[in-house]
Structure formats: C-alpha cells, structure tokens
PDB file of N, CA and C in Angstrom:
ATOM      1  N   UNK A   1      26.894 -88.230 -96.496  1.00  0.00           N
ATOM      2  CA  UNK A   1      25.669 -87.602 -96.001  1.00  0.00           C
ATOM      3  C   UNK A   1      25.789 -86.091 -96.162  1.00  0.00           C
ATOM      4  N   UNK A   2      24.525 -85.561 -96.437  1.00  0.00           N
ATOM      5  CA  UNK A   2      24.627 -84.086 -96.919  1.00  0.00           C
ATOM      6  C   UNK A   2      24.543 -83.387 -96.045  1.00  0.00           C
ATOM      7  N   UNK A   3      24.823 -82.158 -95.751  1.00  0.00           N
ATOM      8  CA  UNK A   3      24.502 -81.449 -94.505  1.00  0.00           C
ATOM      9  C   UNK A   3      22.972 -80.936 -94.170  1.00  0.00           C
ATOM     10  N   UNK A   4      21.907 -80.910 -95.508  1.00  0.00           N
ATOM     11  CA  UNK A   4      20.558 -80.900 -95.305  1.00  0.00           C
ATOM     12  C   UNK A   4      20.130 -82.010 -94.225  1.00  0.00           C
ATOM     13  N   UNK A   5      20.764 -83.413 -94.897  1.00  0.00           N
ATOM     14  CA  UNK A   5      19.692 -84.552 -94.270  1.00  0.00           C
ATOM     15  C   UNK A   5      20.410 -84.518 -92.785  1.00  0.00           C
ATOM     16  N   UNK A   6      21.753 -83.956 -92.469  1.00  0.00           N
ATOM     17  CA  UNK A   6      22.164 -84.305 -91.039  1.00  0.00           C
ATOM     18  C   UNK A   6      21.337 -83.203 -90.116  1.00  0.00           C
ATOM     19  N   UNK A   7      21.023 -81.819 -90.872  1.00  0.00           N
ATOM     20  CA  UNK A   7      20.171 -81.123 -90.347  1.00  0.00           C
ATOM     21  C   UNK A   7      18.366 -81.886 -90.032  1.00  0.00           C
ATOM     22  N   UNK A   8      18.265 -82.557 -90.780  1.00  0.00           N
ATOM     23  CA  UNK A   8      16.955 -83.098 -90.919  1.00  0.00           C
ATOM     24  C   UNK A   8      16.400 -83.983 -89.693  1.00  0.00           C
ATOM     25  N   UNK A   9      18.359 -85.029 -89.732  1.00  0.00           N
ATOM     26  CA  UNK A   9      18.165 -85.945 -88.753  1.00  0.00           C
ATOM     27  C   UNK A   9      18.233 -85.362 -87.113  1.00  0.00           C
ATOM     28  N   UNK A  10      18.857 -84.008 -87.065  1.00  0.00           N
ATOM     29  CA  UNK A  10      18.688 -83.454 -85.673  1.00  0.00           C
ATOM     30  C   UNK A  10      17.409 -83.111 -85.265  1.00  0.00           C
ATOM     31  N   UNK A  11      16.837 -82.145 -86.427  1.00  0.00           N
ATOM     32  CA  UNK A  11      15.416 -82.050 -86.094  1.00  0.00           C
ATOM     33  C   UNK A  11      14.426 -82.861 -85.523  1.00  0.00           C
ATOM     34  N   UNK A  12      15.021 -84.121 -86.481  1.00  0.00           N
ATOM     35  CA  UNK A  12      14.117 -85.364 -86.177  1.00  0.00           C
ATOM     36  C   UNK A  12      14.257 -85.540 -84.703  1.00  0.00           C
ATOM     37  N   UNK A  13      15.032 -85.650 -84.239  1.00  0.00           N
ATOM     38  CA  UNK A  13      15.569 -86.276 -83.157  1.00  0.00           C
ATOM     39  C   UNK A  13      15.049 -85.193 -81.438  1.00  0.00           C
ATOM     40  N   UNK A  14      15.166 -83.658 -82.157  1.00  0.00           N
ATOM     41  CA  UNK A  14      15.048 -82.775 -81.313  1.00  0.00           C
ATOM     42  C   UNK A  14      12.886 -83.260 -80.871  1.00  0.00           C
ATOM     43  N   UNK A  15      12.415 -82.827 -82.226  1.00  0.00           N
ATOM     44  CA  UNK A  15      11.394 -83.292 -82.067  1.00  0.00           C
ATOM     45  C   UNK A  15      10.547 -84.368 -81.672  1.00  0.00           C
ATOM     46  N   UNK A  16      11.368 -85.911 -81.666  1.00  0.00           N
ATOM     47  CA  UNK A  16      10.763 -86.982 -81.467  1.00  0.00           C
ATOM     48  C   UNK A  16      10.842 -87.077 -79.734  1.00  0.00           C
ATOM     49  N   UNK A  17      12.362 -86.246 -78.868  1.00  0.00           N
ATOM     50  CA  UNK A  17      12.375 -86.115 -77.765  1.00  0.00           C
ATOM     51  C   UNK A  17      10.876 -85.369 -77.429  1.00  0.00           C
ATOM     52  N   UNK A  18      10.931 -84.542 -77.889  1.00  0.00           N
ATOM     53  CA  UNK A  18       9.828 -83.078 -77.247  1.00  0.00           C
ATOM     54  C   UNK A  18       8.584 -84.187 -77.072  1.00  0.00           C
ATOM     55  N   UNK A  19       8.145 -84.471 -78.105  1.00  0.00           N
ATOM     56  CA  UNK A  19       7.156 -85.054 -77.842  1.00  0.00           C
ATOM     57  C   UNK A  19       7.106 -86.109 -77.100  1.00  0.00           C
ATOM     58  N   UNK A  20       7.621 -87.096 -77.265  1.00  0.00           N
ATOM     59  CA  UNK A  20       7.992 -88.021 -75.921  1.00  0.00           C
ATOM     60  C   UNK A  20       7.180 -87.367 -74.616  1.00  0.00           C
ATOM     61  N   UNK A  21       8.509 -86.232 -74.369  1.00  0.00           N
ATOM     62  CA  UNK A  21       8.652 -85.757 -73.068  1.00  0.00           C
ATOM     63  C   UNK A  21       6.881 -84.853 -72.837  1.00  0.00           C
ATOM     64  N   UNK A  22       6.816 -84.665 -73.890  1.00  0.00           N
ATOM     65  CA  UNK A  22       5.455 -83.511 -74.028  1.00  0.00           C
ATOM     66  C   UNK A  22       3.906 -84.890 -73.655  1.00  0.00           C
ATOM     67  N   UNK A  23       4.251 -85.923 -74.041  1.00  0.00           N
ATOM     68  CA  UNK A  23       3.225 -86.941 -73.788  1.00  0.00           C
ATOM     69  C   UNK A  23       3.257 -87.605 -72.696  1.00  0.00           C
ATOM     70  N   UNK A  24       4.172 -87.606 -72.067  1.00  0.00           N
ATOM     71  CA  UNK A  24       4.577 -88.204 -70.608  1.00  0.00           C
ATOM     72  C   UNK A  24       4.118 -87.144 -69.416  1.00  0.00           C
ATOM     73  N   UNK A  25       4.404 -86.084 -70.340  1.00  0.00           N
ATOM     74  CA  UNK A  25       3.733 -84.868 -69.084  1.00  0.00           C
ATOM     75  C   UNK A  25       2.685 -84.522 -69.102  1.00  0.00           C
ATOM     76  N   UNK A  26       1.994 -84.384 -70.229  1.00  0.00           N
ATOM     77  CA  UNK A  26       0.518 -84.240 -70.470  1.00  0.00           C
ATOM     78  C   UNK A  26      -0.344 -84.929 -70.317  1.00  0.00           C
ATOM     79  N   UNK A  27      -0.242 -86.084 -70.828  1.00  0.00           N
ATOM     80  CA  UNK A  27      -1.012 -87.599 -70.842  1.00  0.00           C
ATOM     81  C   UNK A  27      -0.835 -88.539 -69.294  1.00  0.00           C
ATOM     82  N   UNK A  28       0.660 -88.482 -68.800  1.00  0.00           N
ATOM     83  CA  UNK A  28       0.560 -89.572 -67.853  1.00  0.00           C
ATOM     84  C   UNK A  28       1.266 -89.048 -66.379  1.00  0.00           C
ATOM     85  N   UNK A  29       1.981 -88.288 -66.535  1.00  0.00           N
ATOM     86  CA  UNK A  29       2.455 -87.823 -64.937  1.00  0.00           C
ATOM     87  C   UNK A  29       1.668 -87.576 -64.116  1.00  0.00           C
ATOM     88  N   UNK A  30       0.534 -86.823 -64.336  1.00  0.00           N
ATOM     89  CA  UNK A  30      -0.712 -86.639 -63.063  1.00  0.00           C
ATOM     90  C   UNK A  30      -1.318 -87.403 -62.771  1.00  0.00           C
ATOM     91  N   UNK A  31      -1.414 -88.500 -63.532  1.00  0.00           N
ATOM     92  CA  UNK A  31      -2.474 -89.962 -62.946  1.00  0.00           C
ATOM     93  C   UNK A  31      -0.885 -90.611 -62.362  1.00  0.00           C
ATOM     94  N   UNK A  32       0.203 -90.193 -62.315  1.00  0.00           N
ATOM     95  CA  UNK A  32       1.239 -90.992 -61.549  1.00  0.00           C
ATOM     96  C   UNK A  32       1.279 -90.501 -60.607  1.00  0.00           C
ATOM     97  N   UNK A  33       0.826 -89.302 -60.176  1.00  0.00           N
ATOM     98  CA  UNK A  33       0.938 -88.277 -58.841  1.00  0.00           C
ATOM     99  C   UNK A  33      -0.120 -88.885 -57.984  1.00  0.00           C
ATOM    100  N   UNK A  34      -1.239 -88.410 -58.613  1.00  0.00           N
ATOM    101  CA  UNK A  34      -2.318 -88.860 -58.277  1.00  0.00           C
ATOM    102  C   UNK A  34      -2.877 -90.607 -57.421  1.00  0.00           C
ATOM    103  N   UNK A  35      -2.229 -91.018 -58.408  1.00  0.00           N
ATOM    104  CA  UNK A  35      -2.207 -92.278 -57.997  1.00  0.00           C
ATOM    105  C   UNK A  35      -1.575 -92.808 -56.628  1.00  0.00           C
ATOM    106  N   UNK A  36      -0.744 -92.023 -56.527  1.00  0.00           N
ATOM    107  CA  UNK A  36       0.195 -91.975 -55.542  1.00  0.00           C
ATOM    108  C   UNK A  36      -0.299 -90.882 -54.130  1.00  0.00           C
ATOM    109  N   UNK A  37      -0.669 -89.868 -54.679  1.00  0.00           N
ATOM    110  CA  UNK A  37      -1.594 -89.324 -53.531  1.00  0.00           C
ATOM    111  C   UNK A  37      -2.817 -90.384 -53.281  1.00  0.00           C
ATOM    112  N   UNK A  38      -3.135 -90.651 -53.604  1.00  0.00           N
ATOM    113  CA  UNK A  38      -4.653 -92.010 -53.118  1.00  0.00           C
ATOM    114  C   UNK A  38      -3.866 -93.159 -52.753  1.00  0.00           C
ATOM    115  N   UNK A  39      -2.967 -92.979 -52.403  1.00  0.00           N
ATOM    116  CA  UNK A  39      -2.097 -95.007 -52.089  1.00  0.00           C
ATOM    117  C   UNK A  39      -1.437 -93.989 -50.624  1.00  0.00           C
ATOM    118  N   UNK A  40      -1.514 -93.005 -50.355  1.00  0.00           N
ATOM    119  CA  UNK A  40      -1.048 -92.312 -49.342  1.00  0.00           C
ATOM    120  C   UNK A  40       0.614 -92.434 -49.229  1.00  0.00           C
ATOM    121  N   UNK A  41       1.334 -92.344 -50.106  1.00  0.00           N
ATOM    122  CA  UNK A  41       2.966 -92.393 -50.026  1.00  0.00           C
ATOM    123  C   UNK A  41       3.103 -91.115 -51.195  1.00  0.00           C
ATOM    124  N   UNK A  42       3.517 -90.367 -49.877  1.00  0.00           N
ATOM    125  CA  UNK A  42       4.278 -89.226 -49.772  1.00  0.00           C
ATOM    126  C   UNK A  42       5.334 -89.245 -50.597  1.00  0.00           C
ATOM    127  N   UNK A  43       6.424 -90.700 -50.315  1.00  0.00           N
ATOM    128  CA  UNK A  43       7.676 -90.340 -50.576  1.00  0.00           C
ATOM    129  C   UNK A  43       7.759 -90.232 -52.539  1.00  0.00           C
ATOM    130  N   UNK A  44       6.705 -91.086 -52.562  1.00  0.00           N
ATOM    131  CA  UNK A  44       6.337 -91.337 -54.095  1.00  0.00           C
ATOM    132  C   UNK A  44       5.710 -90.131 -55.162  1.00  0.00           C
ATOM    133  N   UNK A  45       4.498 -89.855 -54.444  1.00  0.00           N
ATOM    134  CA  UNK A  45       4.816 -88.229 -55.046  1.00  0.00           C
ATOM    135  C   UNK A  45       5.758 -87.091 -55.185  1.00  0.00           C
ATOM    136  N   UNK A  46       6.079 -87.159 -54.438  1.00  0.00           N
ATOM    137  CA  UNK A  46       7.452 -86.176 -54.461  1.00  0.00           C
ATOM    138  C   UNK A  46       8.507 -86.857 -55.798  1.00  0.00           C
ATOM    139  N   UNK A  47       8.615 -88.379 -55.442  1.00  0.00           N
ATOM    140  CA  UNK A  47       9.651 -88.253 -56.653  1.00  0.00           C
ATOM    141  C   UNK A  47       8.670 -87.939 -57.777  1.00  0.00           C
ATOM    142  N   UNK A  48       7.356 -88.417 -58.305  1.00  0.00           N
ATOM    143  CA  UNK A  48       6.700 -87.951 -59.418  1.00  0.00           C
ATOM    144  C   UNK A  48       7.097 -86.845 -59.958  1.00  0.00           C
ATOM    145  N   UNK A  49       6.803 -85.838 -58.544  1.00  0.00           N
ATOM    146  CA  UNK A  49       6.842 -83.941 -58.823  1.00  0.00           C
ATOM    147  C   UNK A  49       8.186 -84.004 -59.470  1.00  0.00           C
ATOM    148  N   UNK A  50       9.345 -84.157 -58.783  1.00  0.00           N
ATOM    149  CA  UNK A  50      10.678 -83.893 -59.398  1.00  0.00           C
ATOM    150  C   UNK A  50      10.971 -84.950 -60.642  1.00  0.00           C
ATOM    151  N   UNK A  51      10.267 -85.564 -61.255  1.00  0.00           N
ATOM    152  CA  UNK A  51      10.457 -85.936 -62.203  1.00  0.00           C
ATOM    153  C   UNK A  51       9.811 -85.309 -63.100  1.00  0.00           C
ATOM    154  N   UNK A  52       8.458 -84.436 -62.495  1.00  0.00           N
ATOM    155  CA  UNK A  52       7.470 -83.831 -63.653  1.00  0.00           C
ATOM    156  C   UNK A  52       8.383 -82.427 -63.705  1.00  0.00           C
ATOM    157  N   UNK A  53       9.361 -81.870 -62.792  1.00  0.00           N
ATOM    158  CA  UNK A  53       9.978 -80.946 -62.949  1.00  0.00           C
ATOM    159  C   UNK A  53      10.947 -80.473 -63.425  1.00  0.00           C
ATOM    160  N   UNK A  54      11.729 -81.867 -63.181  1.00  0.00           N
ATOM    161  CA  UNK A  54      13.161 -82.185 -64.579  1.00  0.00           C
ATOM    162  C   UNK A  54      12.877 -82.318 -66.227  1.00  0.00           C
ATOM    163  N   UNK A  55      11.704 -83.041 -66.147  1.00  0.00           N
ATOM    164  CA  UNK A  55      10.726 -83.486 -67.639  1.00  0.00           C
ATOM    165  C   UNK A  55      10.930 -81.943 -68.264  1.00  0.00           C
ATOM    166  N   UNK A  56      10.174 -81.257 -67.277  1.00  0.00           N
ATOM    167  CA  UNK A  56       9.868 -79.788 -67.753  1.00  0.00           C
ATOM    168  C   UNK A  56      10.922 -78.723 -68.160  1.00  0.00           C
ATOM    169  N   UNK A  57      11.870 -78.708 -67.602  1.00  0.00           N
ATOM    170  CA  UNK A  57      12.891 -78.549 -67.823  1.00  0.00           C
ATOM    171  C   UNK A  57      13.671 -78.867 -69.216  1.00  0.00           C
ATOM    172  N   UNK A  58      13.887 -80.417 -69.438  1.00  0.00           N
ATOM    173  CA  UNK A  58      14.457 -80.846 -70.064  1.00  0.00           C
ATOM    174  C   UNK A  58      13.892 -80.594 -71.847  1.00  0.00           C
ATOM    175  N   UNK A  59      12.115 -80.409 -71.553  1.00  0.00           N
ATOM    176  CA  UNK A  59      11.239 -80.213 -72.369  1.00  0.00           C
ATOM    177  C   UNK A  59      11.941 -78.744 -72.914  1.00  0.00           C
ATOM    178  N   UNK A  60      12.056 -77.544 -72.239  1.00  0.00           N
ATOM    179  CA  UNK A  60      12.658 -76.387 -72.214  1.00  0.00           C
ATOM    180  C   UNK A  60      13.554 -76.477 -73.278  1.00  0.00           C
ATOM    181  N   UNK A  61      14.648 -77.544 -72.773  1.00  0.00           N
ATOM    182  CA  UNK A  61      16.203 -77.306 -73.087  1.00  0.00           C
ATOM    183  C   UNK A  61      15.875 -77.909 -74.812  1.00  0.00           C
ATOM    184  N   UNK A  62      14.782 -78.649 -74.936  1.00  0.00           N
ATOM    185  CA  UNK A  62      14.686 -79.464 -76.380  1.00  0.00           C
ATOM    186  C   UNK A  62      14.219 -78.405 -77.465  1.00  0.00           C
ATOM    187  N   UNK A  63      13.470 -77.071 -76.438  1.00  0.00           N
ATOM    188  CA  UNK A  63      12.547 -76.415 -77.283  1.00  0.00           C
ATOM    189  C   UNK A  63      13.890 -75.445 -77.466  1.00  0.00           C
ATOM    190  N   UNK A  64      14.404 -74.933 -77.156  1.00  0.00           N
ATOM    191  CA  UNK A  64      16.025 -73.608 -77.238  1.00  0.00           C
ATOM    192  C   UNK A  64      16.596 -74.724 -78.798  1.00  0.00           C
ATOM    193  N   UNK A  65      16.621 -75.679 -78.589  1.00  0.00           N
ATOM    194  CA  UNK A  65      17.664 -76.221 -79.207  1.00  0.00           C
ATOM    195  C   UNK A  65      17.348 -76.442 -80.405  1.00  0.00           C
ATOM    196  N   UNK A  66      15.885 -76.750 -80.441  1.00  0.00           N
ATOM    197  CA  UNK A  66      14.825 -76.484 -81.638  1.00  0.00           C
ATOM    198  C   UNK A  66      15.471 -75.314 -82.274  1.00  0.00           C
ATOM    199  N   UNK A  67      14.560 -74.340 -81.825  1.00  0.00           N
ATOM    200  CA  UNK A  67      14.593 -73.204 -82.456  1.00  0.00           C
ATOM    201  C   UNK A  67      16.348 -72.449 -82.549  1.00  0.00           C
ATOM    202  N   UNK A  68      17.117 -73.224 -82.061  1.00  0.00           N
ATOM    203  CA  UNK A  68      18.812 -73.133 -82.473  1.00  0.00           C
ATOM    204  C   UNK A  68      18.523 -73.811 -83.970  1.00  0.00           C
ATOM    205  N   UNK A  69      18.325 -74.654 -84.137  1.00  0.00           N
ATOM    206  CA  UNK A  69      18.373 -75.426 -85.133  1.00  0.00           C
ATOM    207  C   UNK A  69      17.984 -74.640 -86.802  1.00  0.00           C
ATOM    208  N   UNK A  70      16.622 -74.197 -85.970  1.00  0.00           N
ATOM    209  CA  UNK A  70      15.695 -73.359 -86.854  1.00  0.00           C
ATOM    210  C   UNK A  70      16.040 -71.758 -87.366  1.00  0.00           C
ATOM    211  N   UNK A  71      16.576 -71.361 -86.739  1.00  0.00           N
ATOM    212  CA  UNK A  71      17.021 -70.046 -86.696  1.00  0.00           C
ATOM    213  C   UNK A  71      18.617 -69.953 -86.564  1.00  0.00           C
ATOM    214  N   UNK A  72      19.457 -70.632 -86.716  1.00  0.00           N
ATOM    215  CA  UNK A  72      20.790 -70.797 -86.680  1.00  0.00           C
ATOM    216  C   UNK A  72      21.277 -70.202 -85.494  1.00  0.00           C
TER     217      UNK A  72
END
C-alpha cells in the first residue's frame, strides 16, 4: 500500500466520522432532547445534553485532525 492511498484511507475515515457525528447532531439530538422534555424525565435530557456535548467535542477533535491531515 502506497502512502497516498493510506493518506486517502485516513481522510476517508476522518471524514466519514465528522459526518456521522455532524448528522446525529444536526438532524437528530434535539428531537431526542425534546422528546424527552415532553415525556417530563429530566434525568433523560440531561444525558441527551452530555451526549450532544461530548458529540461536539469529539466533532472538534475530528475537525484538528482533518486539517492535521491536510496541512501536515
């Protein structure tokens, strides 16, 4: 394996996370909050939030690593 395509396959990989994580936060975490604020459990939103906050985070750490990738 060449060192282009192993570069290729990180990218791949950096990117297929981001988005994941970028569609889970955009598309579906607030109707999980939400949902959960209207069912009246507290304890359940909260984990939502800290999951929408680690997501965010983790989203962060994918985007540094990106642009490591990209910019050496």
């Amino acid at each position: 394996m060449s060192h282009e395509s192993e570069l290729s396959n990180t990218m791949y990989d950096l990117l297929h996370a981001m988005g994941k994580d970028a569609g889970f936060l955009y598309e579906t975490i607030d109707t999980y909050i939400k949902d959960a604020q209207n069912a009246n459990k507290s304890d359940l939103v909260e984990t939502w939030q800290t999951i929408k906050k680690d997501r965010l985070k983790h989203l962060h750490m994918l985007k540094q690593a990106l642009e490591k990738e990209i910019h050496g």
